[in-house]
Protein backbone atom coordinates (compact mmCIF):
# COMPACT_ATOMS: atom_id res chain seq x y z
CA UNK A 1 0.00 0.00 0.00
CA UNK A 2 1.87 2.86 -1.06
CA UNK A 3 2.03 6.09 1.48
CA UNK A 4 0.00 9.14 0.29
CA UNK A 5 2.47 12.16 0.88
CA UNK A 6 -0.73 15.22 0.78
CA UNK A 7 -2.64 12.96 3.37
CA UNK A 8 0.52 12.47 6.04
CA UNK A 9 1.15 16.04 5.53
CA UNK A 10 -2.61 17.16 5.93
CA UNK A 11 -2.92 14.39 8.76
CA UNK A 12 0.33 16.01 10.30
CA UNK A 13 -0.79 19.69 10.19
CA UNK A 14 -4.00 18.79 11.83
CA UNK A 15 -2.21 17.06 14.77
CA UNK A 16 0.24 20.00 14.58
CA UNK A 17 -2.85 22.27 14.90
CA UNK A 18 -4.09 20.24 17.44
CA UNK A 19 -1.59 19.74 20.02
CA UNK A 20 -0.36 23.03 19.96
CA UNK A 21 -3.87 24.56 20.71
CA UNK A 22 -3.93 21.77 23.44
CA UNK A 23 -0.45 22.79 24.62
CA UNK A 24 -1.43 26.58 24.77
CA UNK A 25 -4.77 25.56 26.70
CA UNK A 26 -2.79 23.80 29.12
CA UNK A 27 -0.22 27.10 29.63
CA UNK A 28 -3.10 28.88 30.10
CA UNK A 29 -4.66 26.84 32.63
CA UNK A 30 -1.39 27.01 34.53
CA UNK A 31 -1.25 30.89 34.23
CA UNK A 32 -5.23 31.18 35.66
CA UNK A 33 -3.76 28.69 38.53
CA UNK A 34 -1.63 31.33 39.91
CA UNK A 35 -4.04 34.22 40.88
CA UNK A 36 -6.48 31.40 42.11
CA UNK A 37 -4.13 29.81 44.49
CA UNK A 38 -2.80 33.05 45.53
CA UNK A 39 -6.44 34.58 46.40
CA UNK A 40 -7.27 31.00 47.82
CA UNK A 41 -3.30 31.07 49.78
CA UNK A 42 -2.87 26.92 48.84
CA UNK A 43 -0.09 25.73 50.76
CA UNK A 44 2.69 24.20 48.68
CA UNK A 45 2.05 21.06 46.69
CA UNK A 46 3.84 19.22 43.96
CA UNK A 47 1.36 17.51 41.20
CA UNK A 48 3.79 14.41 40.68
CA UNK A 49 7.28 12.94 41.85
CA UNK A 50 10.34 14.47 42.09
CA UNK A 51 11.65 12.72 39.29
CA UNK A 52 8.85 13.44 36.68
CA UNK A 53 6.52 16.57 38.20
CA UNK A 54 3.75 18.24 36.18
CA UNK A 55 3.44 21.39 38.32
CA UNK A 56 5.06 22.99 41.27
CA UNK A 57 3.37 25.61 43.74
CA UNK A 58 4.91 27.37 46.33
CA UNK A 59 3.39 29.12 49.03
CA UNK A 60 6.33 30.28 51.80
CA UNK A 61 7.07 33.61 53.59
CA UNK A 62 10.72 33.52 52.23
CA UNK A 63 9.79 32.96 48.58
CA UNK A 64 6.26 34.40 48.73
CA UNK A 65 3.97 32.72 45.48
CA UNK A 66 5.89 30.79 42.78
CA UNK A 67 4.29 28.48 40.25
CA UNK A 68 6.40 26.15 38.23
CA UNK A 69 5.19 23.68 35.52
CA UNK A 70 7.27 21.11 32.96
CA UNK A 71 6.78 22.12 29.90
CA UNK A 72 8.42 19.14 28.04
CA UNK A 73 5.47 17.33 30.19
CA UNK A 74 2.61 19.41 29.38
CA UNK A 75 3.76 18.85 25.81
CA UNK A 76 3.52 15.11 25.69
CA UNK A 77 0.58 14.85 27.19
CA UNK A 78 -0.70 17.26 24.32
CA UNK A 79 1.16 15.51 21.76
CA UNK A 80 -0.84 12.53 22.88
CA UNK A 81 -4.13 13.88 23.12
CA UNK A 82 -3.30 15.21 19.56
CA UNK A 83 -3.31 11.76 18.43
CA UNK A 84 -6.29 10.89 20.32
CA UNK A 85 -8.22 13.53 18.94
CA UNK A 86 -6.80 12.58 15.36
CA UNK A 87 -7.45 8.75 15.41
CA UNK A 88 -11.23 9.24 16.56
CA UNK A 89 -11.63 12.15 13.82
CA UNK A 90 -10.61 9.70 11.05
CA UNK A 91 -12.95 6.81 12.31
CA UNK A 92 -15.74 8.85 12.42
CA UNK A 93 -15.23 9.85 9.25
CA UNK A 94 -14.29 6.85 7.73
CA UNK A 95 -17.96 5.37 8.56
């Protein structure tokens, strides 16, 4: 079965589109997390291990409010959703 080039690059640009709207939905999520927590004073937490963390808040008198998140992280897990999104998009429209 010989590979289509137009429909891996369409295919590609719609994950592309996809996972970077995810990715930026995700940053802004994170961003909105920051005045919440502060009006809300959350003591510190760590969503994750120390190894492999997702996000990072910090509530302390020395630092004051500081919000962290991994960006490689939030990436993947957009990348993936990407795909998710992709692979039910072209069942349902292969029926």
């Amino acid at each position: 079965m010989p590979i289509n080039k137009s429909h891996f690059a369409s295919a590609f640009g719609t994950w592309l589109q996809i996972t970077l709207s995810v990715f930026f939905l995700f940053m802004l999520g994170v961003l909105l997390l920051l005045p919440i927590l502060t009006i809300l004073q959350a003591p510190s937490f760590m969503v994750g291990n120390s190894n492999l963390w997702l996000l990072r808040w910090q509530n302390s008198p020395d630092v004051g409010f500081n919000i962290t998140f991994n960006p490689g992280l939030l990436l993947a897990i957009a990348s993936l959703l990407g795909v998710i999104v992709l692979t039910f998009r072209r069942r349902s429209s292969s029926k």
